[in-house]
ModelCIF file with pLDDT and N, C-alpha, C, O atoms, coordinates in Angstrom:
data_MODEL
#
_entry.id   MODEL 
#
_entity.id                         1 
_entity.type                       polymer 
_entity.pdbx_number_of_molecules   1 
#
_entity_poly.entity_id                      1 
_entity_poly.type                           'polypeptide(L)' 
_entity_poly.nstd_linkage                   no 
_entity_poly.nstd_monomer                   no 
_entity_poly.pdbx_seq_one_letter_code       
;(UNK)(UNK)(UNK)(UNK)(UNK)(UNK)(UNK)(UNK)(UNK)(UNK)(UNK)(UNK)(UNK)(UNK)(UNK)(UNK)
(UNK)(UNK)(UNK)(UNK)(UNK)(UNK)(UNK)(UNK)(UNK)(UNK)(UNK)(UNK)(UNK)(UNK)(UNK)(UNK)
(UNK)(UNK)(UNK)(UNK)(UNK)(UNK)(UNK)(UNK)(UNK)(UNK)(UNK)(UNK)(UNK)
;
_entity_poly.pdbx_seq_one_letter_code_can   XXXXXXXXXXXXXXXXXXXXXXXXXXXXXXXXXXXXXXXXXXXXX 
_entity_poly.pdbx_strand_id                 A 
#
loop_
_entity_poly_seq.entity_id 
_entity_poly_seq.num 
_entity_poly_seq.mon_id 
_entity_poly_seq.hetero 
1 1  UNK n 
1 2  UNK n 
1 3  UNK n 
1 4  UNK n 
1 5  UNK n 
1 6  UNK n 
1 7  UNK n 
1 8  UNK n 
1 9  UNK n 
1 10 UNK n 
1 11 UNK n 
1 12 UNK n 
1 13 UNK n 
1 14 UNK n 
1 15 UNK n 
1 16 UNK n 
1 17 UNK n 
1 18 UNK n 
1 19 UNK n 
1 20 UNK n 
1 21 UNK n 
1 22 UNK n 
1 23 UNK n 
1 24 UNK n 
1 25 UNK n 
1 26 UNK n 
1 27 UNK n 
1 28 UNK n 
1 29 UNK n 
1 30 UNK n 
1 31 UNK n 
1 32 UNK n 
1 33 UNK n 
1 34 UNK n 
1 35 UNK n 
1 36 UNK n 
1 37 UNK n 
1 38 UNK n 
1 39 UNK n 
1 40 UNK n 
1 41 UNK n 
1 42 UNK n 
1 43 UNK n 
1 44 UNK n 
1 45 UNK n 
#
_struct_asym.id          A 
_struct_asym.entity_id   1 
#
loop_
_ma_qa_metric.id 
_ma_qa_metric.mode 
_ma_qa_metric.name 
_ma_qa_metric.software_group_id 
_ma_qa_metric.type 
1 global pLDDT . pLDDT 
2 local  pLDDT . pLDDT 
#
_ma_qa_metric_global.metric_id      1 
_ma_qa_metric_global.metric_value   94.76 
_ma_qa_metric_global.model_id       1 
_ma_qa_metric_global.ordinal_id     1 
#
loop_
_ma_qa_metric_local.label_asym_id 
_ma_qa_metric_local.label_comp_id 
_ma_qa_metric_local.label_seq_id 
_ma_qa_metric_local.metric_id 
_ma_qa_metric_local.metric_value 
_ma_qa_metric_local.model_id 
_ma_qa_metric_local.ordinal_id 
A UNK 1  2 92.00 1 1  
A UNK 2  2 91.00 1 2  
A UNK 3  2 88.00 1 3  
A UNK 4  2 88.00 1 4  
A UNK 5  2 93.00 1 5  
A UNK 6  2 97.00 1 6  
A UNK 7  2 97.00 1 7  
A UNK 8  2 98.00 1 8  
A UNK 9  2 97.00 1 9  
A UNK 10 2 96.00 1 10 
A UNK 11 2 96.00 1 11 
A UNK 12 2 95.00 1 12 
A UNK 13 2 91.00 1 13 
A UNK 14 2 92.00 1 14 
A UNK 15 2 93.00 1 15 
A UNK 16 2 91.00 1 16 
A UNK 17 2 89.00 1 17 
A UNK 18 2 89.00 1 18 
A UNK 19 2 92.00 1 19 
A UNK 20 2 95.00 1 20 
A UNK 21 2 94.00 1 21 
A UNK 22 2 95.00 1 22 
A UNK 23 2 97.00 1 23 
A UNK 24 2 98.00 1 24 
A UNK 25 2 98.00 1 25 
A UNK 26 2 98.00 1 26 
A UNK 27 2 98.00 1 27 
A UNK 28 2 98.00 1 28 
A UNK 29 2 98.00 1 29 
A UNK 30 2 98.00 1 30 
A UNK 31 2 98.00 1 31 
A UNK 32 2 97.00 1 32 
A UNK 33 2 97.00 1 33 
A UNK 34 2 97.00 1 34 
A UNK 35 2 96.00 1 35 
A UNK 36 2 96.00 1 36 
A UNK 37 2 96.00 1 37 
A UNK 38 2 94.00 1 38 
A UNK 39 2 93.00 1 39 
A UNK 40 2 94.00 1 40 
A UNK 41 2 94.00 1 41 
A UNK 42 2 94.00 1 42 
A UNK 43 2 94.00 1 43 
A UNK 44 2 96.00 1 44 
A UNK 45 2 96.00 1 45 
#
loop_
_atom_site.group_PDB 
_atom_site.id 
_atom_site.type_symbol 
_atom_site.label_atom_id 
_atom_site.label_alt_id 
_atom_site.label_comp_id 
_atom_site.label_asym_id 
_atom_site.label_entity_id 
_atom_site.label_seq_id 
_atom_site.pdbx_PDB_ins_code 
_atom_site.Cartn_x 
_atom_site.Cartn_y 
_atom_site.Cartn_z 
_atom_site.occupancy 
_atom_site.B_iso_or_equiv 
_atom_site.pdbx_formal_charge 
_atom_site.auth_seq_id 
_atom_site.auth_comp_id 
_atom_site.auth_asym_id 
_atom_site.auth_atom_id 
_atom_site.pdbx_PDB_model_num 
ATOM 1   N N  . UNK A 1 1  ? 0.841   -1.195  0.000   1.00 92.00 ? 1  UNK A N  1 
ATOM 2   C CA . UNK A 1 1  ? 0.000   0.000   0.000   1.00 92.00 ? 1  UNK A CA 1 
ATOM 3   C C  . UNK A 1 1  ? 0.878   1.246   0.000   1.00 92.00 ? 1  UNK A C  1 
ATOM 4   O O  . UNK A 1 1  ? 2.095   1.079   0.080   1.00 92.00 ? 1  UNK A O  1 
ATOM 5   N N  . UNK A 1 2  ? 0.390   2.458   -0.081  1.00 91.00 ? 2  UNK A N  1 
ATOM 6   C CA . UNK A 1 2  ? 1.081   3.664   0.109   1.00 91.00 ? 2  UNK A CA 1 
ATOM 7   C C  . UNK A 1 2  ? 1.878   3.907   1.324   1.00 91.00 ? 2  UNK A C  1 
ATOM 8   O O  . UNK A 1 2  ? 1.427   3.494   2.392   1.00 91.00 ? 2  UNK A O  1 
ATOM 9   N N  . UNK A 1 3  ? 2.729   4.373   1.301   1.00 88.00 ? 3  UNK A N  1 
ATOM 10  C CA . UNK A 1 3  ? 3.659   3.786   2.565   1.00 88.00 ? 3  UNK A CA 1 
ATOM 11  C C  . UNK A 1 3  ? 2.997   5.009   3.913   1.00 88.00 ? 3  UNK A C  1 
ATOM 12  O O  . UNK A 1 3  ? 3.563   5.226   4.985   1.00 88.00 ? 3  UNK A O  1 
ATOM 13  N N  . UNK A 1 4  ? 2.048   5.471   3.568   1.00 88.00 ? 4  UNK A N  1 
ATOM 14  C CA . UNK A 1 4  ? 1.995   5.993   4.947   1.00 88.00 ? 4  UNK A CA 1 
ATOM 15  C C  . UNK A 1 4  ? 0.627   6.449   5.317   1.00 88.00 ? 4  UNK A C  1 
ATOM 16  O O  . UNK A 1 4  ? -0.050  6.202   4.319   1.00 88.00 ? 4  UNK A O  1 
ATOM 17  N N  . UNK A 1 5  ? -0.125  6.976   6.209   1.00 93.00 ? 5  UNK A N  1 
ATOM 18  C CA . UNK A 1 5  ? -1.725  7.237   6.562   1.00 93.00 ? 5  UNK A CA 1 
ATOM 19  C C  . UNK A 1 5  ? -2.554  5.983   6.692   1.00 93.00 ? 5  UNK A C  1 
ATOM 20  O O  . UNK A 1 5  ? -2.192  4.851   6.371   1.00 93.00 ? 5  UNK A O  1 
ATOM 21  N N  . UNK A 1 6  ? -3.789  6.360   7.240   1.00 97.00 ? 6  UNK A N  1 
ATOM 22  C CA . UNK A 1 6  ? -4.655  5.608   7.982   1.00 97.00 ? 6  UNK A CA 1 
ATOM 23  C C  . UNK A 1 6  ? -4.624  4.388   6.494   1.00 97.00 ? 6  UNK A C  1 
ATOM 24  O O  . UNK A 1 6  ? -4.403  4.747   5.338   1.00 97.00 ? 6  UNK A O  1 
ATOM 25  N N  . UNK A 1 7  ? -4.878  3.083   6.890   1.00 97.00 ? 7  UNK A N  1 
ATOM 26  C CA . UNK A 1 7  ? -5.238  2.424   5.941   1.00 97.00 ? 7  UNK A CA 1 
ATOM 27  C C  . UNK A 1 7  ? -5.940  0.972   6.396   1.00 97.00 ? 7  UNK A C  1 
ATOM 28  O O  . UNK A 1 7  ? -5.599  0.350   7.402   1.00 97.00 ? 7  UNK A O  1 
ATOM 29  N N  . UNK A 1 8  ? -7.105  0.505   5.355   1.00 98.00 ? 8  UNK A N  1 
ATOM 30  C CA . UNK A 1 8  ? -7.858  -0.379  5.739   1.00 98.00 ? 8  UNK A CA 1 
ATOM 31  C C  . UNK A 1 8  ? -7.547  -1.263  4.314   1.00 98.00 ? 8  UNK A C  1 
ATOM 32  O O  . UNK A 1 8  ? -7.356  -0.896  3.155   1.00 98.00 ? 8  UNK A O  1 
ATOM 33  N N  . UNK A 1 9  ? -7.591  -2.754  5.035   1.00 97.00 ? 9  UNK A N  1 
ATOM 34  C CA . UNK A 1 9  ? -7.046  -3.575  4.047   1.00 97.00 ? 9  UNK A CA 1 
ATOM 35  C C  . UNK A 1 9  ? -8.398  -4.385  3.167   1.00 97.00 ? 9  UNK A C  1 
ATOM 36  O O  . UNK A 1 9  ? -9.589  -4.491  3.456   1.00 97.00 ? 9  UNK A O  1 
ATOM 37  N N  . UNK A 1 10 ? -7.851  -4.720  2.363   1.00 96.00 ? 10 UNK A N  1 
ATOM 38  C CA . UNK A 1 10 ? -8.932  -5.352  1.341   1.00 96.00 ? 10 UNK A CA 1 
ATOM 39  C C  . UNK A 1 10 ? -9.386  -6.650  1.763   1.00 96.00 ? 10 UNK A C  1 
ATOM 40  O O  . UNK A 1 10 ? -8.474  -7.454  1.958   1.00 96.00 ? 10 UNK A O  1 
ATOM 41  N N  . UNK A 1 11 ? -10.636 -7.094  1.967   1.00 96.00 ? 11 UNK A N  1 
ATOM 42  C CA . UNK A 1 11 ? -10.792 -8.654  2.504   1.00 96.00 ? 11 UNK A CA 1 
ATOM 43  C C  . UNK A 1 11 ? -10.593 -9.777  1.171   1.00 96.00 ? 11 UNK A C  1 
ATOM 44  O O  . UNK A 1 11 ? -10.358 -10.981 1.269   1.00 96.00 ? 11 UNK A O  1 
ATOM 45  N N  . UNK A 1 12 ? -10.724 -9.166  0.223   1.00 95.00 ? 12 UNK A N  1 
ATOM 46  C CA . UNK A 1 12 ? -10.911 -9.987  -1.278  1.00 95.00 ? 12 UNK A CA 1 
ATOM 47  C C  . UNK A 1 12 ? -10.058 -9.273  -2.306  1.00 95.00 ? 12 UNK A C  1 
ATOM 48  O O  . UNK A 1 12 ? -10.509 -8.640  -3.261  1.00 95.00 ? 12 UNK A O  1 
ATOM 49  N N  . UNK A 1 13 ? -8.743  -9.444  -2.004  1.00 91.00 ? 13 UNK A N  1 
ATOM 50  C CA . UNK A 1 13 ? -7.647  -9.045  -2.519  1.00 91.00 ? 13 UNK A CA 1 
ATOM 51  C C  . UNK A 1 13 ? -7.746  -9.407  -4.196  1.00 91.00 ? 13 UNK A C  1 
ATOM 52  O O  . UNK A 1 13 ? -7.500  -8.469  -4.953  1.00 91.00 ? 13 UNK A O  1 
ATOM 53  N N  . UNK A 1 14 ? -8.034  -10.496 -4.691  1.00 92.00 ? 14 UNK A N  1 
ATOM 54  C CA . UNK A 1 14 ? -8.059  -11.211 -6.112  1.00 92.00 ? 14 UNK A CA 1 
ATOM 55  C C  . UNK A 1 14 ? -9.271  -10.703 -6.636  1.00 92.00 ? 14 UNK A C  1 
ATOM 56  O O  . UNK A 1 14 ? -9.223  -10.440 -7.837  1.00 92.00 ? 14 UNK A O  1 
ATOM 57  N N  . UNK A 1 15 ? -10.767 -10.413 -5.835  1.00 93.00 ? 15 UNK A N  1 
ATOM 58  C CA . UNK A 1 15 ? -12.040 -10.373 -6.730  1.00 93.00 ? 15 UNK A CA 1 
ATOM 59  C C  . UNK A 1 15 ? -11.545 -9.170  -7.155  1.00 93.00 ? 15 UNK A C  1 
ATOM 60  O O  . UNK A 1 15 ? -10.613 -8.533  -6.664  1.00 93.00 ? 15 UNK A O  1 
ATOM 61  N N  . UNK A 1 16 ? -12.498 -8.792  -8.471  1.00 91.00 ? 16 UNK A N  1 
ATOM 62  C CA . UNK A 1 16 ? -11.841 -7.915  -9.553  1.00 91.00 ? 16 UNK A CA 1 
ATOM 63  C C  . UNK A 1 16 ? -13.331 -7.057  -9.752  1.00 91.00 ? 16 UNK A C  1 
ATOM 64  O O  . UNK A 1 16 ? -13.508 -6.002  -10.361 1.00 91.00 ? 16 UNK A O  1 
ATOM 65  N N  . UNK A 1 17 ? -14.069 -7.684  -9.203  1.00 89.00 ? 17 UNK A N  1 
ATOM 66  C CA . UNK A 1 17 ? -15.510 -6.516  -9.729  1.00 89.00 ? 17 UNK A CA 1 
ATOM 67  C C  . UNK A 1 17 ? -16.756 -7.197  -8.658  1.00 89.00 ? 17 UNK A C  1 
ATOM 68  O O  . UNK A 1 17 ? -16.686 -8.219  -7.976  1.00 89.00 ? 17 UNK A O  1 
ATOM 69  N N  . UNK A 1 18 ? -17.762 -6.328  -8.787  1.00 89.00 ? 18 UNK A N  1 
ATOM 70  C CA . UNK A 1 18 ? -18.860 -6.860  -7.687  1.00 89.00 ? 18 UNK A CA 1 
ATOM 71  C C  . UNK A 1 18 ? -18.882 -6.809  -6.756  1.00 89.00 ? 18 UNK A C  1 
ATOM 72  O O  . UNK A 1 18 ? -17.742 -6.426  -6.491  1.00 89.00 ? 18 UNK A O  1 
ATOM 73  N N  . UNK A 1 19 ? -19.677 -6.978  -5.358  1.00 92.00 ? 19 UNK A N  1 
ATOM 74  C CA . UNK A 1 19 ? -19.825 -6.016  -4.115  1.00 92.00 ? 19 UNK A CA 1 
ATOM 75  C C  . UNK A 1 19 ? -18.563 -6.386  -3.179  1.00 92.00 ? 19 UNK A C  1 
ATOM 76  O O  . UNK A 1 19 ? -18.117 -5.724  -2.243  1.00 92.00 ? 19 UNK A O  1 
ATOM 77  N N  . UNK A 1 20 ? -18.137 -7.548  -3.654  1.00 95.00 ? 20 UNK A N  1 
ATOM 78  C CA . UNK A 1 20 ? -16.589 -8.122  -2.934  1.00 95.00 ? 20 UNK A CA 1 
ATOM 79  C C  . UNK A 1 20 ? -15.342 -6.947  -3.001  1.00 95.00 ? 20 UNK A C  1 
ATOM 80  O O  . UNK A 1 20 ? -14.450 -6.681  -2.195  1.00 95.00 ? 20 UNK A O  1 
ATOM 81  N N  . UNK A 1 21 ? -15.713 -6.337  -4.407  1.00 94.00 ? 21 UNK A N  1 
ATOM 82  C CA . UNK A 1 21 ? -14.038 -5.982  -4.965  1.00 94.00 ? 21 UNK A CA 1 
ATOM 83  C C  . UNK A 1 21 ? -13.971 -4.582  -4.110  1.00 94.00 ? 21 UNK A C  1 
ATOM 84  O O  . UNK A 1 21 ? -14.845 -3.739  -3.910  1.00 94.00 ? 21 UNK A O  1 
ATOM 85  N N  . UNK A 1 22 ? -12.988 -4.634  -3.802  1.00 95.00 ? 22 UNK A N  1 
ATOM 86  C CA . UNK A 1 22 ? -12.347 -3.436  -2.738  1.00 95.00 ? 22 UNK A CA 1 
ATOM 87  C C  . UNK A 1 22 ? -12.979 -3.243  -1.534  1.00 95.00 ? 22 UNK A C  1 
ATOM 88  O O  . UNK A 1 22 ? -12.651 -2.335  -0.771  1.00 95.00 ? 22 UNK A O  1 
ATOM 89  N N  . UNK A 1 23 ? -13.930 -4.088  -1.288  1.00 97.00 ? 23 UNK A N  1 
ATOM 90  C CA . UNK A 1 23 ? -14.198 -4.008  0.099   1.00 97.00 ? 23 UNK A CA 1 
ATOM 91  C C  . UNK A 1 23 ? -13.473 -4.413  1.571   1.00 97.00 ? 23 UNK A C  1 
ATOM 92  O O  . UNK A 1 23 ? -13.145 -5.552  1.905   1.00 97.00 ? 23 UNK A O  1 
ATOM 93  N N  . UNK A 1 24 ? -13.352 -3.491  2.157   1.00 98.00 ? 24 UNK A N  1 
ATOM 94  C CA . UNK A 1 24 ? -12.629 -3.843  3.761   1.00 98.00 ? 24 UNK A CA 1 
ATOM 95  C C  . UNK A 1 24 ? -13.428 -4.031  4.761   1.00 98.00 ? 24 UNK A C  1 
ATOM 96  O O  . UNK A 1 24 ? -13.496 -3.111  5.576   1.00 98.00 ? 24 UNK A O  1 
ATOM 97  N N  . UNK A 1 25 ? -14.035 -4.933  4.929   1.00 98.00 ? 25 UNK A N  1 
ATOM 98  C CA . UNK A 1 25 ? -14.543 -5.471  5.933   1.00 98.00 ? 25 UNK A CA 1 
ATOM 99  C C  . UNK A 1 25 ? -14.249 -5.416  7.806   1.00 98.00 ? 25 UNK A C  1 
ATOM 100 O O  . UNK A 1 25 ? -13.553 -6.238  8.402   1.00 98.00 ? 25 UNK A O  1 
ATOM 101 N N  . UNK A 1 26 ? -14.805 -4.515  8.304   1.00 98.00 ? 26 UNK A N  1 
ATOM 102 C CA . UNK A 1 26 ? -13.996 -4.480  9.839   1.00 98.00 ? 26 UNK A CA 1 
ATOM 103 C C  . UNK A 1 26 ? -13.691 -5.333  10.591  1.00 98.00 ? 26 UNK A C  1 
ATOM 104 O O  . UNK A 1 26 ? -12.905 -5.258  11.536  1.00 98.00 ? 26 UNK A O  1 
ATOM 105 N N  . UNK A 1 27 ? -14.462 -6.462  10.124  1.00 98.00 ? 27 UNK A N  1 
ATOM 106 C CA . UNK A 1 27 ? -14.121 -7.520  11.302  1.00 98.00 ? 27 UNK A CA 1 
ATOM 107 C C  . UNK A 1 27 ? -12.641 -8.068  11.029  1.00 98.00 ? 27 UNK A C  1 
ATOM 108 O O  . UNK A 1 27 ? -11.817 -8.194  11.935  1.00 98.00 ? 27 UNK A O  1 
ATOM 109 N N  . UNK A 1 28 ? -12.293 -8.500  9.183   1.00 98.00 ? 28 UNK A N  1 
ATOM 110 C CA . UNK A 1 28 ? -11.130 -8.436  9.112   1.00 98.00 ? 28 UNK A CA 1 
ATOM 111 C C  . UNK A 1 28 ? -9.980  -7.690  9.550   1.00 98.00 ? 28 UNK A C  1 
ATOM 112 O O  . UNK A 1 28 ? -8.914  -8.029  10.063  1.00 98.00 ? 28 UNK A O  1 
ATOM 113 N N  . UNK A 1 29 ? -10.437 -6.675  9.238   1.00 98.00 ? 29 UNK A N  1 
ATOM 114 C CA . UNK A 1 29 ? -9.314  -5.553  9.259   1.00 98.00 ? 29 UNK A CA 1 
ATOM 115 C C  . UNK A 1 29 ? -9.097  -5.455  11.084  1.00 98.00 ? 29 UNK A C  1 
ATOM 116 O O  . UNK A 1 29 ? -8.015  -5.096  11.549  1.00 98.00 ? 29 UNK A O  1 
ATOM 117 N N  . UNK A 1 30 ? -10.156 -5.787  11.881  1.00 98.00 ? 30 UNK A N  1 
ATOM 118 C CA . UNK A 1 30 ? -9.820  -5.829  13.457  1.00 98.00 ? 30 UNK A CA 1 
ATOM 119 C C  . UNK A 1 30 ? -8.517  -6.840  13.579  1.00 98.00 ? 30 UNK A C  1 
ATOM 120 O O  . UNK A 1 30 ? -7.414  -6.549  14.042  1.00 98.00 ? 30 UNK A O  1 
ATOM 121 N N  . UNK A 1 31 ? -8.924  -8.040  13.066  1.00 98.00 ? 31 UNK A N  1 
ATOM 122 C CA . UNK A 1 31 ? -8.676  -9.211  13.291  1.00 98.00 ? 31 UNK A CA 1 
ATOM 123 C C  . UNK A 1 31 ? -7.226  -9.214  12.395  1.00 98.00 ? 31 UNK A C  1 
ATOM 124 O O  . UNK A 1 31 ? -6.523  -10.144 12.791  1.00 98.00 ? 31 UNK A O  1 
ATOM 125 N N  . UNK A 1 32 ? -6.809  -8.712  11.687  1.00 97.00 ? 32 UNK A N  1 
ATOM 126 C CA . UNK A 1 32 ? -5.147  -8.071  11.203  1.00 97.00 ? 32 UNK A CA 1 
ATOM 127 C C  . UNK A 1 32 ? -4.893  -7.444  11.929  1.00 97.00 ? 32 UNK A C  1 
ATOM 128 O O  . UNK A 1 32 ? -3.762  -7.711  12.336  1.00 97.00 ? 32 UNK A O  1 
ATOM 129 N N  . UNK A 1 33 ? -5.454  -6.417  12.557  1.00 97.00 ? 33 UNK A N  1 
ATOM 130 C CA . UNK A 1 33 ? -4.586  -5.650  13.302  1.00 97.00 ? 33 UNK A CA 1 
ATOM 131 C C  . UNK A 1 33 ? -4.512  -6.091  14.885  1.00 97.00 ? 33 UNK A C  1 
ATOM 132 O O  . UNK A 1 33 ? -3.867  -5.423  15.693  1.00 97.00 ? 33 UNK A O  1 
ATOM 133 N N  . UNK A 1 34 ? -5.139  -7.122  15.203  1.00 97.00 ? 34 UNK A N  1 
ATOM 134 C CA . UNK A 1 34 ? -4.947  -7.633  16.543  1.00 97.00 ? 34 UNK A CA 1 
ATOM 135 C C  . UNK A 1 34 ? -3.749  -8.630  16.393  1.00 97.00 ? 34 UNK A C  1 
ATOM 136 O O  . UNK A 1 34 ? -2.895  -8.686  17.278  1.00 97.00 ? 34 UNK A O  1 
ATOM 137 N N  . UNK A 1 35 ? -3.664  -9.659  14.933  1.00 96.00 ? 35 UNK A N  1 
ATOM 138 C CA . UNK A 1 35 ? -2.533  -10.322 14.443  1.00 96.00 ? 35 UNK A CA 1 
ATOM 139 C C  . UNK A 1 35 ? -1.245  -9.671  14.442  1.00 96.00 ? 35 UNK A C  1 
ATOM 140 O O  . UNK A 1 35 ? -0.204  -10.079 14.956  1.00 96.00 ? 35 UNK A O  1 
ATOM 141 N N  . UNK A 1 36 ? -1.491  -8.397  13.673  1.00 96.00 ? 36 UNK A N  1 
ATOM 142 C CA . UNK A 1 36 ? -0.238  -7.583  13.455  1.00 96.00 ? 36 UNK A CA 1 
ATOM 143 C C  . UNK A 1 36 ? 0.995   -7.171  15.036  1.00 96.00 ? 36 UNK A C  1 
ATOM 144 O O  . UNK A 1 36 ? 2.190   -7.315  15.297  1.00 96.00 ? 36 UNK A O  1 
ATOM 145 N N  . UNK A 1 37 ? -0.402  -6.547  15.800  1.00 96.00 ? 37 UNK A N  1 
ATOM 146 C CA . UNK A 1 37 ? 0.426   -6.552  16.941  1.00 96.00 ? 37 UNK A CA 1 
ATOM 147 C C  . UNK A 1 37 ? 0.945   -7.676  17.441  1.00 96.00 ? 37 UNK A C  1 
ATOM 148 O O  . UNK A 1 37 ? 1.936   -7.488  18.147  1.00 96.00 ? 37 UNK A O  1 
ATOM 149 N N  . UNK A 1 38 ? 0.560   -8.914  17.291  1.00 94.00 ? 38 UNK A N  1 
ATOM 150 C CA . UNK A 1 38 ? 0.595   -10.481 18.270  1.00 94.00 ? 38 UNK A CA 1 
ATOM 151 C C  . UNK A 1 38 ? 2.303   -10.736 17.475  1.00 94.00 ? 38 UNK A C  1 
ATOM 152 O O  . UNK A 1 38 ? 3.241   -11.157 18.152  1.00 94.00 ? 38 UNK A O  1 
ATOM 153 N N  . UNK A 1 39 ? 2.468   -10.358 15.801  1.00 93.00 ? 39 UNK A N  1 
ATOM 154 C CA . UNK A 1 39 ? 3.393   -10.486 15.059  1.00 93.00 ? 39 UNK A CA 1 
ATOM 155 C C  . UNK A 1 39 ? 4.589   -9.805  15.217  1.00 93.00 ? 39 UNK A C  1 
ATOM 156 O O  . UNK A 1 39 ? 5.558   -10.029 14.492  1.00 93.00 ? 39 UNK A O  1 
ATOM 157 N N  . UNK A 1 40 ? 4.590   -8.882  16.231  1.00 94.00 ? 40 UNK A N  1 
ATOM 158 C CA . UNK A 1 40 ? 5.539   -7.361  16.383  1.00 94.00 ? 40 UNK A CA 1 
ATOM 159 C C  . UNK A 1 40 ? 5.316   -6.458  15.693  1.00 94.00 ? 40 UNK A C  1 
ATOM 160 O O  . UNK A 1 40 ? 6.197   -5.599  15.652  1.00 94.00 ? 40 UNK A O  1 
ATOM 161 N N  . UNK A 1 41 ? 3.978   -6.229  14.796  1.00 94.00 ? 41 UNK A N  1 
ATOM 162 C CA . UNK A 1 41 ? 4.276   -4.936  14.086  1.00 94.00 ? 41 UNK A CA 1 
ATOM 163 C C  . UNK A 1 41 ? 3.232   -4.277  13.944  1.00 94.00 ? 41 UNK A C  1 
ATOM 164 O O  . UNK A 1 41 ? 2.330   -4.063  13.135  1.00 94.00 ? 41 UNK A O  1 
ATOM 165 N N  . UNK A 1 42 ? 3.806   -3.842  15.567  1.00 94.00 ? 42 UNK A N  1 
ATOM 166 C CA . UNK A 1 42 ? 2.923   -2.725  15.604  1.00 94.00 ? 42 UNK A CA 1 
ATOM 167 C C  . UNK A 1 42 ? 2.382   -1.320  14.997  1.00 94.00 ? 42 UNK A C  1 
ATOM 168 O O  . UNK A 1 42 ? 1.301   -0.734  15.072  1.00 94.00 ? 42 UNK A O  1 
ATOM 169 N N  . UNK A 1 43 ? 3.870   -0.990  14.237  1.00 94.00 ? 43 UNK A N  1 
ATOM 170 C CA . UNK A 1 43 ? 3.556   -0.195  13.673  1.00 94.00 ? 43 UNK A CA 1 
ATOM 171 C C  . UNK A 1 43 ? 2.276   -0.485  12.580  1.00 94.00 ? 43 UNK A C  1 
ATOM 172 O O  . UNK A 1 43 ? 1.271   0.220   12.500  1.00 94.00 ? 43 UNK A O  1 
ATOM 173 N N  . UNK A 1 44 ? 2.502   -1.439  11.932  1.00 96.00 ? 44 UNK A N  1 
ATOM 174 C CA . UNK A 1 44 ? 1.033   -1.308  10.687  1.00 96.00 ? 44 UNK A CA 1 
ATOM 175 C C  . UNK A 1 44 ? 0.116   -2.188  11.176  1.00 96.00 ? 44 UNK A C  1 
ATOM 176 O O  . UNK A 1 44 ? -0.548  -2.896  10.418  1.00 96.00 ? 44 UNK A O  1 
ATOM 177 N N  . UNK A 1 45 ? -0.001  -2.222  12.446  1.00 96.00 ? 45 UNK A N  1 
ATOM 178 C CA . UNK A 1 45 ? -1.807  -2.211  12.837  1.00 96.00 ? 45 UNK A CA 1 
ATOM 179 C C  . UNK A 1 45 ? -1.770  -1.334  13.416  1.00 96.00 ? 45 UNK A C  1 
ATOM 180 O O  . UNK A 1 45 ? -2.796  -0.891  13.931  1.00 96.00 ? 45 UNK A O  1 
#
C-alpha cells in the first residue's frame, strides 16, 4: 500500500468486480490488526 496514513485492508484481494471488490470489511481488518500486533508490528496495525 502507500507507505503511509490511515489504511484499511482489502478482505478480497483477487475479486476484480462486484460487491466483494475493494471491500474492507472491519471484522477483518480488526482481526489483522490484533494479528499484526501479536506479530511485532505494531507499527502497521
Amino acid at each position: 500500500a502507500p507507505p503511509s496514513g490511515p489504511l484499511f485492508l482489502p478482505s478480497y484481494p483477487t475479486v476484480e468486480s462486484g460487491p466483494l471488490h475493494g471491500a474492507a470489511y472491519l471484522y477483518d481488518n480488526a482481526v489483522a490488526a490484533i494479528a499484526l500486533v501479536g506479530c511485532g508490528e505494531q507499527d502497521k496495525a
